[in-house]
Every structure is written in C-alpha cells, then in structure tokens.
C-alpha atoms as a PDB file:
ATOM      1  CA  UNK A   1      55.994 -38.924   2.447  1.00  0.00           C
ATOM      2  CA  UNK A   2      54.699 -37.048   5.634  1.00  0.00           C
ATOM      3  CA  UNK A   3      50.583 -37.228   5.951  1.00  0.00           C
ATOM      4  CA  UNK A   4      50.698 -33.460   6.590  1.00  0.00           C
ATOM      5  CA  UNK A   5      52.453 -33.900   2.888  1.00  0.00           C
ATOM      6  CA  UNK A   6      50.238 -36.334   1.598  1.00  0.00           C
ATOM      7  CA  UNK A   7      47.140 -33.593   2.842  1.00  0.00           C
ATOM      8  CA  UNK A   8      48.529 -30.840   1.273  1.00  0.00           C
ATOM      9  CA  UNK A   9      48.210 -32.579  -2.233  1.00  0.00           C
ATOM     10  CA  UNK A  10      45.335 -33.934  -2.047  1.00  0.00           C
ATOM     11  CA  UNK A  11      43.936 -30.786  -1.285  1.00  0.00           C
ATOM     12  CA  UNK A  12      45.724 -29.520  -4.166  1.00  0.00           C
ATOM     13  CA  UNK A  13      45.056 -31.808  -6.230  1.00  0.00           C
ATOM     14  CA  UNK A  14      41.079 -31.587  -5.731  1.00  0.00           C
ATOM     15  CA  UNK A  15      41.523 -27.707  -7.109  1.00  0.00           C
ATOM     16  CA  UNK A  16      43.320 -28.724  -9.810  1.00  0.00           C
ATOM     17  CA  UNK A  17      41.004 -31.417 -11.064  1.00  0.00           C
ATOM     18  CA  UNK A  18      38.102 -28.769 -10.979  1.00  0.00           C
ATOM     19  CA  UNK A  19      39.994 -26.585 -12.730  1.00  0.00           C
ATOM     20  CA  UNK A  20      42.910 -27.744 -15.237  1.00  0.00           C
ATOM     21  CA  UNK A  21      42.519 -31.464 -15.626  1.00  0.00           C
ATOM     22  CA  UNK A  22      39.862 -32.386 -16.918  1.00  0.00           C
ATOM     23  CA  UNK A  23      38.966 -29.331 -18.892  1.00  0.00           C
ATOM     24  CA  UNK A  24      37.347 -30.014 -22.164  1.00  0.00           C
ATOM     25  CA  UNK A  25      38.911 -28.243 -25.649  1.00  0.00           C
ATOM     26  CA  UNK A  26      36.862 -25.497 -26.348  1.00  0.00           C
ATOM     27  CA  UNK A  27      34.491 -25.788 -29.266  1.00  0.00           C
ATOM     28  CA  UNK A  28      32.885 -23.357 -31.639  1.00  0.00           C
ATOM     29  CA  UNK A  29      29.254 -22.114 -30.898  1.00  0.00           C
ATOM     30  CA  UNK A  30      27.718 -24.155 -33.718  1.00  0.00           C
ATOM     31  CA  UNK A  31      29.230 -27.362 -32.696  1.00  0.00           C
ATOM     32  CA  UNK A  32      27.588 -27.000 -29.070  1.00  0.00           C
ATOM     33  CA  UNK A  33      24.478 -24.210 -29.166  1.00  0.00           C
ATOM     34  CA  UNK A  34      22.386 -23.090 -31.686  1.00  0.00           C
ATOM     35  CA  UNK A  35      20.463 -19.596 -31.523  1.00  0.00           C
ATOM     36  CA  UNK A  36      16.746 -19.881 -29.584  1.00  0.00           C
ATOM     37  CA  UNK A  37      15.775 -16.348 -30.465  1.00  0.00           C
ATOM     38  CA  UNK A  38      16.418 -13.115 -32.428  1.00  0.00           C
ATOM     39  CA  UNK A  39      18.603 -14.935 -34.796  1.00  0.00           C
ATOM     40  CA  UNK A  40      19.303 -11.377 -36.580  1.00  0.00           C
ATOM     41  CA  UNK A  41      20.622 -10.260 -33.157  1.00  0.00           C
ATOM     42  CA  UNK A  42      23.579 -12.546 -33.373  1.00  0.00           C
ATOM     43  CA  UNK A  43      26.842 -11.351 -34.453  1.00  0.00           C
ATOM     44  CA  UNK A  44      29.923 -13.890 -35.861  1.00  0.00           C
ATOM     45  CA  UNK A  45      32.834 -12.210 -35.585  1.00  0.00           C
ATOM     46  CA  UNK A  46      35.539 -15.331 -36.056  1.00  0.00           C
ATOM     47  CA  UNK A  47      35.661 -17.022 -33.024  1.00  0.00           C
ATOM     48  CA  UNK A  48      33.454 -14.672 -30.866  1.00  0.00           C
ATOM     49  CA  UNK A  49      30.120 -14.544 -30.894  1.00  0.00           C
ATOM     50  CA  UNK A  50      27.940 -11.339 -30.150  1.00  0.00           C
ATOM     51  CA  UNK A  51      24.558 -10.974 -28.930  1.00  0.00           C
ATOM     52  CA  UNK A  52      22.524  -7.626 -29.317  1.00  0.00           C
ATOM     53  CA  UNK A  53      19.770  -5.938 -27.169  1.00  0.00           C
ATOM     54  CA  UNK A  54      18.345  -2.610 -28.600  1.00  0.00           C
ATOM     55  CA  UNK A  55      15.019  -1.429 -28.355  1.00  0.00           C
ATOM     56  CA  UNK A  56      13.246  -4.096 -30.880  1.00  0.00           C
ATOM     57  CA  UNK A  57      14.972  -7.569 -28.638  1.00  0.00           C
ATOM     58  CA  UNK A  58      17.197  -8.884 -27.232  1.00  0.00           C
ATOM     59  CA  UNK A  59      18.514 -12.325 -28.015  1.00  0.00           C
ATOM     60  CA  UNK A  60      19.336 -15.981 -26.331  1.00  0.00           C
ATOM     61  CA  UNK A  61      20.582 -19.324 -27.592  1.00  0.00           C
ATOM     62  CA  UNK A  62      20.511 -22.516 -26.051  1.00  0.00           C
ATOM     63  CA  UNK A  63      22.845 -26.095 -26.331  1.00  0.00           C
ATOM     64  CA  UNK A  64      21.856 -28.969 -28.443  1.00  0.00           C
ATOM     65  CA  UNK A  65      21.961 -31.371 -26.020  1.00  0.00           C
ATOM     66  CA  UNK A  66      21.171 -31.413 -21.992  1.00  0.00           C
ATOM     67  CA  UNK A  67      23.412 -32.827 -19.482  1.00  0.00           C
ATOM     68  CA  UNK A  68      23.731 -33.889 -16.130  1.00  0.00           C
ATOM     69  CA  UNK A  69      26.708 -33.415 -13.829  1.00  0.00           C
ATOM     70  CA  UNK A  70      30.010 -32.288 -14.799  1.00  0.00           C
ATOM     71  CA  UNK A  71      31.533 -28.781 -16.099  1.00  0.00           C
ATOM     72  CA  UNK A  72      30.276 -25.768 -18.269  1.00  0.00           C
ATOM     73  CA  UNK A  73      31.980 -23.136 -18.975  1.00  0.00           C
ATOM     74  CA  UNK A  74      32.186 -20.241 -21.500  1.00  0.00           C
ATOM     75  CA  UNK A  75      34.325 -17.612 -21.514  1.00  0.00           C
ATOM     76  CA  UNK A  76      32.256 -13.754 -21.991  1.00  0.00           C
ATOM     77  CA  UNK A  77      32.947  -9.832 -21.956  1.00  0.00           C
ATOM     78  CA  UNK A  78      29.785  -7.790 -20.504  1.00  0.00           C
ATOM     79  CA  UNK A  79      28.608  -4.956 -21.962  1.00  0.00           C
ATOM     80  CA  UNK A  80      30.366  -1.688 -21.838  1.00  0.00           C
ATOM     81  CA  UNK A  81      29.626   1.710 -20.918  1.00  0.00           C
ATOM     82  CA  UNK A  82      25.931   2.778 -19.971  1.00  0.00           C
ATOM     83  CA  UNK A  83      24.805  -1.122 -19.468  1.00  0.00           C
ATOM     84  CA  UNK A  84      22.037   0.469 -16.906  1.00  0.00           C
ATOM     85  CA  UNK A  85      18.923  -1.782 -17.132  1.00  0.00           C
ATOM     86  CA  UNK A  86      20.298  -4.675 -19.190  1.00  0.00           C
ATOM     87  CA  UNK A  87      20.703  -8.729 -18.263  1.00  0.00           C
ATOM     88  CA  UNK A  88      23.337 -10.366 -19.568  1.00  0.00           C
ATOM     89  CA  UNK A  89      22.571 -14.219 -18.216  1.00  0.00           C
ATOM     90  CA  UNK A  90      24.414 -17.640 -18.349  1.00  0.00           C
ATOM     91  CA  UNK A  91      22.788 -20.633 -16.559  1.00  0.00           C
ATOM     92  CA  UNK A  92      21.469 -23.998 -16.981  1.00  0.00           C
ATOM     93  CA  UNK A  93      17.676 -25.652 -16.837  1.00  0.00           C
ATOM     94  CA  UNK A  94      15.689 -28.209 -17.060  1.00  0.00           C
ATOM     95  CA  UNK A  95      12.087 -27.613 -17.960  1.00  0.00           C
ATOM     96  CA  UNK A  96       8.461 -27.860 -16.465  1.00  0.00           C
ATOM     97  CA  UNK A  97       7.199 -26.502 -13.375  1.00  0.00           C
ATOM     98  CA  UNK A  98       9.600 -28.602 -10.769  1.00  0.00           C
ATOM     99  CA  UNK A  99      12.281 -27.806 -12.942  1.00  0.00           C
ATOM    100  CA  UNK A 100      16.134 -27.286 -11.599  1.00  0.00           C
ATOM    101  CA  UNK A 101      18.117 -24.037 -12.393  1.00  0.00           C
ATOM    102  CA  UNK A 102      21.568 -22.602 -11.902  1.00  0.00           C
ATOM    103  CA  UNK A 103      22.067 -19.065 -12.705  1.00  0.00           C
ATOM    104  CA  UNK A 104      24.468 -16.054 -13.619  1.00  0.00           C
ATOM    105  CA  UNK A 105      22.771 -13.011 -14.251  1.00  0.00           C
ATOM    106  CA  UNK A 106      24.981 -10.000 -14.881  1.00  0.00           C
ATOM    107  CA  UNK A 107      23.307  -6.971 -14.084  1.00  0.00           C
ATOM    108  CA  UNK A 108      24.768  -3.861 -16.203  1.00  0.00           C
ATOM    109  CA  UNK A 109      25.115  -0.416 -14.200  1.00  0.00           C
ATOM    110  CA  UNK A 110      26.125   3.026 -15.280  1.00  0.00           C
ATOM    111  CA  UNK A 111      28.839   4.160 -16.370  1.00  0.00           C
ATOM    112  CA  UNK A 112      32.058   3.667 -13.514  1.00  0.00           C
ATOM    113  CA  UNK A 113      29.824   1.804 -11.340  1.00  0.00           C
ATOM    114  CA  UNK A 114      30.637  -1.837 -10.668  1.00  0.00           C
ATOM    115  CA  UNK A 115      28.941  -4.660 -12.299  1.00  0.00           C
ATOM    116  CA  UNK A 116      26.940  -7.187 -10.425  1.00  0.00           C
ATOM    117  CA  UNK A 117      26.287 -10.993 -10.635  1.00  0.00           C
ATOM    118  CA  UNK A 118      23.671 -12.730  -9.024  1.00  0.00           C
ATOM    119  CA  UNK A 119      23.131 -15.947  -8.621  1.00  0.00           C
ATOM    120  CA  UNK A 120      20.404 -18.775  -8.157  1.00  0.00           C
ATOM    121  CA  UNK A 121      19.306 -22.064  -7.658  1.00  0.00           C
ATOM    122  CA  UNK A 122      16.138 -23.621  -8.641  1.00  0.00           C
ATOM    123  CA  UNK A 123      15.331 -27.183  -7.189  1.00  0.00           C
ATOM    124  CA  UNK A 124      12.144 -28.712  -7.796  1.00  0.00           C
ATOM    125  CA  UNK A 125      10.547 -25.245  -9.271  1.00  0.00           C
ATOM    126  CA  UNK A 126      11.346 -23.512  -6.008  1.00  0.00           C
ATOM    127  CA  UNK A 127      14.213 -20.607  -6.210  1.00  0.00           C
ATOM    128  CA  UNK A 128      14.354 -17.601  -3.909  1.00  0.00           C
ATOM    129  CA  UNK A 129      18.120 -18.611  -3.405  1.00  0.00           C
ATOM    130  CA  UNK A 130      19.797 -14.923  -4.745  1.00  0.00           C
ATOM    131  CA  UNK A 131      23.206 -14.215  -3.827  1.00  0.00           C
ATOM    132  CA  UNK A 132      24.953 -10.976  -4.893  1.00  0.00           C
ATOM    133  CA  UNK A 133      28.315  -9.851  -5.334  1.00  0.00           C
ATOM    134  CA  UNK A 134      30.722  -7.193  -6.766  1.00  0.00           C
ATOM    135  CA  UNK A 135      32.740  -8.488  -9.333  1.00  0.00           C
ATOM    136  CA  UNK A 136      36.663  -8.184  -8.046  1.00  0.00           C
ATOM    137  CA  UNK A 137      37.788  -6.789 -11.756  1.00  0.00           C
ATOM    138  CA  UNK A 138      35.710  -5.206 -14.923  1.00  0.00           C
ATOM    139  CA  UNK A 139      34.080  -7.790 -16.892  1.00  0.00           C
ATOM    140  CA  UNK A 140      33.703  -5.278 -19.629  1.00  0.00           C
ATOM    141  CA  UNK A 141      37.299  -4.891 -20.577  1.00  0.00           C
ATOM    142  CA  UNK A 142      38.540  -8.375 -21.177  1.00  0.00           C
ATOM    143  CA  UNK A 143      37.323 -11.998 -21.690  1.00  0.00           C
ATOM    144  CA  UNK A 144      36.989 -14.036 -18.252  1.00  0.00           C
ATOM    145  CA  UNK A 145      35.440 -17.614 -17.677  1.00  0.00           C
ATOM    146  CA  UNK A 146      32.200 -18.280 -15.892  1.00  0.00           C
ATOM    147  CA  UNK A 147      31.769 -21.863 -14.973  1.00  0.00           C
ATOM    148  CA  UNK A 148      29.171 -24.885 -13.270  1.00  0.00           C
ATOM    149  CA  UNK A 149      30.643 -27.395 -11.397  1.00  0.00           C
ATOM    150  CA  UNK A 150      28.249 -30.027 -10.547  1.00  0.00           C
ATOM    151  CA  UNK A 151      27.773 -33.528  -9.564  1.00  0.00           C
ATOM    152  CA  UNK A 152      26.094 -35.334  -7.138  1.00  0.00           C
ATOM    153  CA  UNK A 153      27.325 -33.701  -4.193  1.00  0.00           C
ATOM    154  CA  UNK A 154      27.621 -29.845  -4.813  1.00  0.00           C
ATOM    155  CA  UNK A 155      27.151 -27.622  -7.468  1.00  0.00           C
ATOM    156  CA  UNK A 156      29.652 -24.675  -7.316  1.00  0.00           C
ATOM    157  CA  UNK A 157      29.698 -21.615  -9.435  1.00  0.00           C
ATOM    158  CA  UNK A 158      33.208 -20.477 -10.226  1.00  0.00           C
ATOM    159  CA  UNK A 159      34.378 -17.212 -12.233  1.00  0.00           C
ATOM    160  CA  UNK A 160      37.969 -17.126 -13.515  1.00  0.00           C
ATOM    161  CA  UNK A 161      38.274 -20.643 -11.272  1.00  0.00           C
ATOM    162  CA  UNK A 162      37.762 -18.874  -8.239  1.00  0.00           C
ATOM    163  CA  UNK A 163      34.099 -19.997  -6.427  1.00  0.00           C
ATOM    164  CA  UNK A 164      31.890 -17.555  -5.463  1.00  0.00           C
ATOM    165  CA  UNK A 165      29.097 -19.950  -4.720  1.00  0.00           C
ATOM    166  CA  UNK A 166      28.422 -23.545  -3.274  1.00  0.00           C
ATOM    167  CA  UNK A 167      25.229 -25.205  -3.496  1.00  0.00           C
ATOM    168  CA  UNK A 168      25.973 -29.040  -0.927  1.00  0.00           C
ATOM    169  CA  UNK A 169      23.831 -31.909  -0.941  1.00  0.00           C
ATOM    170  CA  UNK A 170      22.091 -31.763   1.980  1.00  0.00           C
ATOM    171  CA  UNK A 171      19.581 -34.526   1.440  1.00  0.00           C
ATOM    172  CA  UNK A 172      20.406 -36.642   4.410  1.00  0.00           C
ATOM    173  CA  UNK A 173      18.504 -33.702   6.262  1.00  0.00           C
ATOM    174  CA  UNK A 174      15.845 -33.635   4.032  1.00  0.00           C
ATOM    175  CA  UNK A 175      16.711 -31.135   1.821  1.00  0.00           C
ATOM    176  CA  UNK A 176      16.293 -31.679  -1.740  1.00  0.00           C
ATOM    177  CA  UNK A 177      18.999 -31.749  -4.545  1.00  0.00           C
ATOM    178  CA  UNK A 178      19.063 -31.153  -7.504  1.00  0.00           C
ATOM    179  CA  UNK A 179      20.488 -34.850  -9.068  1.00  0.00           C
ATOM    180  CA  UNK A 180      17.314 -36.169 -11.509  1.00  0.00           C
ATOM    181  CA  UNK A 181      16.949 -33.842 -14.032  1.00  0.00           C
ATOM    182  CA  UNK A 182      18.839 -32.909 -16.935  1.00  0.00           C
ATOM    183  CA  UNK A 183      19.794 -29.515 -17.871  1.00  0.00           C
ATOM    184  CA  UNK A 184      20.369 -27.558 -20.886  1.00  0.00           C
ATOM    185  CA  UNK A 185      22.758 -25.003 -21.232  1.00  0.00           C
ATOM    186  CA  UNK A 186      21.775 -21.441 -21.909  1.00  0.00           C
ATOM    187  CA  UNK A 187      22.224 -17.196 -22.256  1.00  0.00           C
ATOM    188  CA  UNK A 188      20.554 -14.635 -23.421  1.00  0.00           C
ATOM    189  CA  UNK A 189      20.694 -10.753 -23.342  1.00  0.00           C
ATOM    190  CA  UNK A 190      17.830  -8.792 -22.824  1.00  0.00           C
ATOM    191  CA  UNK A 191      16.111  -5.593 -20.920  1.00  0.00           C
ATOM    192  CA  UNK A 192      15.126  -5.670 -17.294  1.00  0.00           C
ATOM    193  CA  UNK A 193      14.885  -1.865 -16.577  1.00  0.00           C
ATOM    194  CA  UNK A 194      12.336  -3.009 -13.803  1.00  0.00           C
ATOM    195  CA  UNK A 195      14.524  -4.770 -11.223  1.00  0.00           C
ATOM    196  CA  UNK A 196      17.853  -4.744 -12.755  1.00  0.00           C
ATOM    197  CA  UNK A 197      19.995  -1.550 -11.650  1.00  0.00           C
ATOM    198  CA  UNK A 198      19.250  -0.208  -8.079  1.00  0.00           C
ATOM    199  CA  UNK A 199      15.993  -2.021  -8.301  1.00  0.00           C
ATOM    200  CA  UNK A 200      14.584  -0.849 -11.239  1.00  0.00           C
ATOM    201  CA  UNK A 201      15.123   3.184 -10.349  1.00  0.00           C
ATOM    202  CA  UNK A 202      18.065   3.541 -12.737  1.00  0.00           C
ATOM    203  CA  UNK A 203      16.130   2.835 -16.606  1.00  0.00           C
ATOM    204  CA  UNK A 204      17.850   1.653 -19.820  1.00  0.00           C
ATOM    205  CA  UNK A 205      19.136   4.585 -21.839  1.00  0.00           C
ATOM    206  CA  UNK A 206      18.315   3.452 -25.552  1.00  0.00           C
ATOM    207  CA  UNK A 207      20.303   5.881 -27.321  1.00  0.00           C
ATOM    208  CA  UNK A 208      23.702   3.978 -26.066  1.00  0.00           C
ATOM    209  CA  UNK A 209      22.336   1.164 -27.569  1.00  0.00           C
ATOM    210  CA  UNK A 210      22.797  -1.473 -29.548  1.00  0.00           C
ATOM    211  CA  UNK A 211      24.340  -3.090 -26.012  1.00  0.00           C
ATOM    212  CA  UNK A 212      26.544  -5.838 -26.649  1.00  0.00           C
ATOM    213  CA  UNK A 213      27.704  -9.002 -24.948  1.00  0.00           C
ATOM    214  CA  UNK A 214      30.807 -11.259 -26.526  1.00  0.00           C
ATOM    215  CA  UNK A 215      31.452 -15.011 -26.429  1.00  0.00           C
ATOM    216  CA  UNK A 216      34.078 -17.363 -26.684  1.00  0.00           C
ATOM    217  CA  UNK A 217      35.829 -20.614 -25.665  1.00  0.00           C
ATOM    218  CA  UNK A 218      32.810 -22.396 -25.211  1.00  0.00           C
ATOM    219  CA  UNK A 219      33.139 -25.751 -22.940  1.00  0.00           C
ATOM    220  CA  UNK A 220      31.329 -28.502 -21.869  1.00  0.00           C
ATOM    221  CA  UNK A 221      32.692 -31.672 -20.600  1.00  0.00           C
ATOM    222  CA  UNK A 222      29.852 -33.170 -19.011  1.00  0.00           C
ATOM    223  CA  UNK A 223      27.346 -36.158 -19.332  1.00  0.00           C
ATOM    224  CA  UNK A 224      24.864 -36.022 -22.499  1.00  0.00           C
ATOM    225  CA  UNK A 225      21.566 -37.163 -22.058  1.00  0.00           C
ATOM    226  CA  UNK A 226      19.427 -38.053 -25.113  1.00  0.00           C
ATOM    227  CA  UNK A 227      17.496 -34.948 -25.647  1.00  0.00           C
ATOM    228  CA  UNK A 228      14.074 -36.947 -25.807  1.00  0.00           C
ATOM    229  CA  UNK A 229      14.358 -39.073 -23.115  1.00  0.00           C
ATOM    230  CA  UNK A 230      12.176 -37.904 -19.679  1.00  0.00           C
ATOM    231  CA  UNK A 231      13.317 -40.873 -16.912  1.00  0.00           C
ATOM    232  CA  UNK A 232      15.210 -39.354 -14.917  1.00  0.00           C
ATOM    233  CA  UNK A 233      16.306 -42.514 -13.288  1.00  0.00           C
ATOM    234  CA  UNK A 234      17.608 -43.422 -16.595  1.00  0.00           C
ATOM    235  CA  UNK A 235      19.709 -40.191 -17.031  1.00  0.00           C
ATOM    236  CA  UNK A 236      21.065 -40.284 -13.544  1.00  0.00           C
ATOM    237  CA  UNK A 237      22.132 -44.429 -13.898  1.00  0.00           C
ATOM    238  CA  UNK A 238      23.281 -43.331 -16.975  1.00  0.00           C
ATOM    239  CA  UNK A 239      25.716 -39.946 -15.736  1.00  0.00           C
ATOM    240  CA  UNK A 240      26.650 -41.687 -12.578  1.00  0.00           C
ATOM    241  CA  UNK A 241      29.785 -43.753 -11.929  1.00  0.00           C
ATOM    242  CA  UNK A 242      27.958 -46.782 -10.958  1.00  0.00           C
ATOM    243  CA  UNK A 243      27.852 -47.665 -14.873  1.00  0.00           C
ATOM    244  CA  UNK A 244      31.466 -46.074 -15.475  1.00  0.00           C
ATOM    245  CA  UNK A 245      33.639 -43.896 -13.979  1.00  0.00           C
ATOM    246  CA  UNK A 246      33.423 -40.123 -14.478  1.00  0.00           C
ATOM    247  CA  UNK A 247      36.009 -37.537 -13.381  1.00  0.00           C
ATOM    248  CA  UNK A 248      33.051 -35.606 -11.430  1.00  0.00           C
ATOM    249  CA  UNK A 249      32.860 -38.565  -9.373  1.00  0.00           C
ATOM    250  CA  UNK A 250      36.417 -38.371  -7.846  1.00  0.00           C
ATOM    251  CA  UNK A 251      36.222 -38.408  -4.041  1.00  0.00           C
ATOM    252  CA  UNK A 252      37.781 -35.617  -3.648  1.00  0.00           C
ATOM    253  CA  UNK A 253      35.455 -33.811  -5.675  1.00  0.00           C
ATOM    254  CA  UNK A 254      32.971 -33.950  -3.238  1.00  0.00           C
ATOM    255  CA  UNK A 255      33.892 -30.684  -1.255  1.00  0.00           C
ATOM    256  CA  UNK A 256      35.918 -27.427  -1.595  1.00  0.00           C
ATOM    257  CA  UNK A 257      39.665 -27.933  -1.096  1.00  0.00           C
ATOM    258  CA  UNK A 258      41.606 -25.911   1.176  1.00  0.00           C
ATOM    259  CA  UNK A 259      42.224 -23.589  -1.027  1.00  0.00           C
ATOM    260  CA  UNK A 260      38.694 -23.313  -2.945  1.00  0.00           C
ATOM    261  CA  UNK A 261      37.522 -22.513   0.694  1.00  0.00           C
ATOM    262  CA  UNK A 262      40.016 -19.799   1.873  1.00  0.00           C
ATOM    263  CA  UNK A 263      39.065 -18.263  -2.226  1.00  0.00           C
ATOM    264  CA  UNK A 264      34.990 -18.261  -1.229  1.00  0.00           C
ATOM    265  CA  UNK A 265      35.325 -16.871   2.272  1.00  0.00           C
ATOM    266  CA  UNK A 266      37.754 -13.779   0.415  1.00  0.00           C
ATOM    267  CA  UNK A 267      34.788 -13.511  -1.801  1.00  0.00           C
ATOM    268  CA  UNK A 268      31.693 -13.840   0.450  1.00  0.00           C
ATOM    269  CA  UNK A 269      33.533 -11.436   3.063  1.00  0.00           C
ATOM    270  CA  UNK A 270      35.043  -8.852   0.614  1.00  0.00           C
ATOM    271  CA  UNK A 271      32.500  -8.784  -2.747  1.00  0.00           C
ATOM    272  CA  UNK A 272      29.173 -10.008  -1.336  1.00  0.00           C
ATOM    273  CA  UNK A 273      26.347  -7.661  -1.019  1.00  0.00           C
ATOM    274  CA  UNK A 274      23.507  -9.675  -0.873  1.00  0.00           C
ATOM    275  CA  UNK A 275      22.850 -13.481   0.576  1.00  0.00           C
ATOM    276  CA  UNK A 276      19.240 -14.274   0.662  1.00  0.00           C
ATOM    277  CA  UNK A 277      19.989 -16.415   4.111  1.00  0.00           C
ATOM    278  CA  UNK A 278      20.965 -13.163   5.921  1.00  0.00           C
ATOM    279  CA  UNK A 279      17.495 -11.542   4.560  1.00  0.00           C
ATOM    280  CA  UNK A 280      15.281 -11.580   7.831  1.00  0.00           C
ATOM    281  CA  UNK A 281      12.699  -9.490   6.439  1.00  0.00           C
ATOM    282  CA  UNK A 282      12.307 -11.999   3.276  1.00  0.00           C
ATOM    283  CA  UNK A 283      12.332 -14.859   5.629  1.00  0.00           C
ATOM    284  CA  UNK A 284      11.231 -14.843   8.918  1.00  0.00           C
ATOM    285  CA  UNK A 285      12.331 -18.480   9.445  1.00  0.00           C
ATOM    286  CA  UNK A 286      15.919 -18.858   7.948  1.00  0.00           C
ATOM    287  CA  UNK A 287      15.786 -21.204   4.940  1.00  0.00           C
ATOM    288  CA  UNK A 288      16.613 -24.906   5.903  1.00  0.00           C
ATOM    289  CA  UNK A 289      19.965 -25.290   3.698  1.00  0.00           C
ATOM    290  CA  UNK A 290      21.807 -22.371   5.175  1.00  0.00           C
ATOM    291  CA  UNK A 291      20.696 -23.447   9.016  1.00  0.00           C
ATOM    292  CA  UNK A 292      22.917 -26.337   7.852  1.00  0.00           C
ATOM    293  CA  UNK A 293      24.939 -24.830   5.142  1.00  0.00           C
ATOM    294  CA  UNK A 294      28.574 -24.030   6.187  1.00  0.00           C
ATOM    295  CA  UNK A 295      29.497 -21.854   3.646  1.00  0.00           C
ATOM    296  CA  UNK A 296      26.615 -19.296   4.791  1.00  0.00           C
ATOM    297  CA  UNK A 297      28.605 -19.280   8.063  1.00  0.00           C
ATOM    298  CA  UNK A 298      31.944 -18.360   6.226  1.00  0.00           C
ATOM    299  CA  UNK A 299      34.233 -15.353   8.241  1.00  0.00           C
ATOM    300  CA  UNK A 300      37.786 -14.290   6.718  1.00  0.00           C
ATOM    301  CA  UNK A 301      40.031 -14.381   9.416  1.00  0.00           C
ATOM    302  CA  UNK A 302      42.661 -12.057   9.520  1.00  0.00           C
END
C-alpha cells in the first residue's frame, strides 16, 4: 500500500470514527434525562419528546448522570413559523462559578428568515467565546443531529456530522482547557425577546404561541462520572485512557481530518456571521486562543 494510500485512510478513517463507529444506540428520554423544570410543559408523543414555551414558561430537562469526554448527541426540530424571540438551547455544564460550558443556542426568527445557532465555550467561568452562523438547511422542517465531540484535545461541535466549531487544547501556551470537570447534559426552551432576534428589536409574538421544540434519538456514549463525586482528578484518571482505553482517545482523534477541515472552512466562509475573534470593538487585544487558533484563520480556497 502507497503512504499517499495509507494517508488517505487514515484521514478517513478519523471522520468516520467521530461519526459512525462508535456511535451509541439511541435511548429513550427517561432512560438518560429527566425533566428540571415545567414538567407540565413536556409533551410525550411516542418516541419524541416536546417542550413548550408560552407566555406562563418555558421548560428544560437535564441528564441523570455527568460525563467527561466523549460524544452527545440528540437529534431536534426547531420551532416553526413566528419563532421571533424564543431560545431553543442544547449544551453541556458543569456547575459553580469556574464552571465549563459548551453551547447551542438556536435563536428563532420570523417567519422566512433563517434560523441562527450560536455557540460558546465556558472554561473556568469565563465565556465571551460566541460564534454565529446561518444554518445551511431549515431546522424547522425535519429532524437533524446536533452533537459534542470532546476529549482531551478538542472539543468540536458538529450538526448533521458536519463541524461548525473547534475548540483545541492549547494549554502548552498557557491557555486553559476545559479537561477537570464533569458535565451534565442539558436543553431547555424559553423566551429571550431581549437579545435573541436582531438583538432584542424583533419581540416574541404570544398569540403564535404555544412554540414548540421536538426531540429524539437521544445519545450519549461517553464517560459517567458518579454524580456525587467533586475530585476532579478522580473523574479525569477515571475517563482517561491511562486506566483503560476509550475510543475518544484514538490518536487520530486528536485533530480534524482532511475532510472535517475542508467541511469547517465551507462553513466558517459560507454560513458564519459572527466570530467573537474578528470583534475588534469587543476586544481591543485579540483573545489569546484565536492568536494561536488555526481554525480562526480558516479561508475556502477556490
């Protein structure tokens, strides 16, 4: 076999392990999450799962356990119609004030306009790290999969298995990572009128409500952490391959593939709208990770 050969595969093979082989089975809500608010806002339809924002609440749920490194997924349809105002948001957490934080938000707009995600991370309490883009398709019409990737070396955010986002660890420079803490998995619906569609001036319009978001296909195939236990040194000798050997852990896991990369720099050059590292007037000083961060420096080629 030729090493150009040999290349090709592995580079292959490092999208297909994110994406196809080593996905979990999907489970039903109850056997993963359990409701964290507004119970009487939830909605079991079979298999799908509905959460309901009118004028009284909104509603959230949260998993049963919290995890560190590996894959999350759930599959989700946004709200339709007149979603001006509303959050729909998936993302995982830690807790207390130096907490770590990966986020989808969807952010509804009116009717025919296209529906936004943004995206942060949270290390250490500090966030600040929004990126915006233009979904590629509507989310409203059909069911597609949102998904964290994460171990010790990047976290990416991927929708339908395409990234849109890639968080490196950059520690040898200083730069914290999040690795120490594990996360919970969450979403929630609710009203954010104030910020949410062309920064707040567009307002919820309660009479198309109740506004509804659908679930299904939940996944996670990931490393559980005992729910009570707060050593983080325990949780990460525990999730790391130095006491077994996780999938995550694969070295060639540890960066984009060829073709994960050619997918983001499509994305960040054709659907991205905002990137808090090109916001000048935000920050002065350019944030440390995207001095460093080659993914910020991204340009489709022609």
């Amino acid at each position: 076999m030729s090493k150009e050969v040999s290349l090709f595969l592995g580079l292959v093979m490092g999208f297909v392990f994110v994406g196809v082989a080593f996905a979990a089975a999907t489970a039903k809500f109850e056997e993963l999450f359990q409701p964290s608010w507004a119970l009487d806002h939830f909605i079991h339809e079979g298999d799908l799962l509905k959460l309901k924002l009118d004028n009284y609440s909104g509603a959230g749920f949260v998993s049963k356990s919290k995890y560190m490194f590996g894959k999350v997924t759930v599959q989700l349809k946004l709200v339709e119609g007149d979603s001006a105002g509303t959050v729909t948001a998936f993302y995982m957490s830690s807790e207390g004030p130096n907490h770590n934080e990966f986020d989808f938000e969807f952010l509804g707009n009116t009717t025919g306009e296209p529906y936004s995600v943004q995206t942060n991370v949270y290390v250490n309490g500090v966030g600040n790290r929004e990126q915006r883009l233009n979904l590629w398709f509507d989310p409203t019409k059909d069911f597609h999969s949102y998904s964290f990737f994460w171990n010790q070396r990047q976290v990416i955010f991927l929708v339908d298995e395409t990234p849109i986002r890639v968080h490196t660890n950059m520690e040898h420079r200083g730069i914290p990572f999040p690795k120490d803490q594990a996360m919970g998995v969450y979403s929630s619906i609710w009203n954010a009128d104030d910020w949410a569609t062309q920064g707040g001036r567009v307002k919820t319009n309660w009479s198309h409500a109740p506004f509804i978001a659908t679930y299904k296909a939940f996944e996670i195939n990931a490393c559980e952490c005992p729910i009570v236990s707060s050593k983080s040194v325990e949780n990460l000798k525990r999730c790391s391959s130095n006491e077994k050997k996780y999938w995550w852990d694969e070295p060639n896991l540890g960066v984009l593939s060829l073709h994960q990369s050619h997918q983001l720099m499509w994305v960040r050059a054709k659907h991205m709208v905002y990137d808090y590292c090109a916001d000048t007037a935000r920050f002065p000083v350019m944030p440390a990770e995207c001095v460093h961060h080659s993914h910020h420096k991204l340009v489709l080629k022609n």
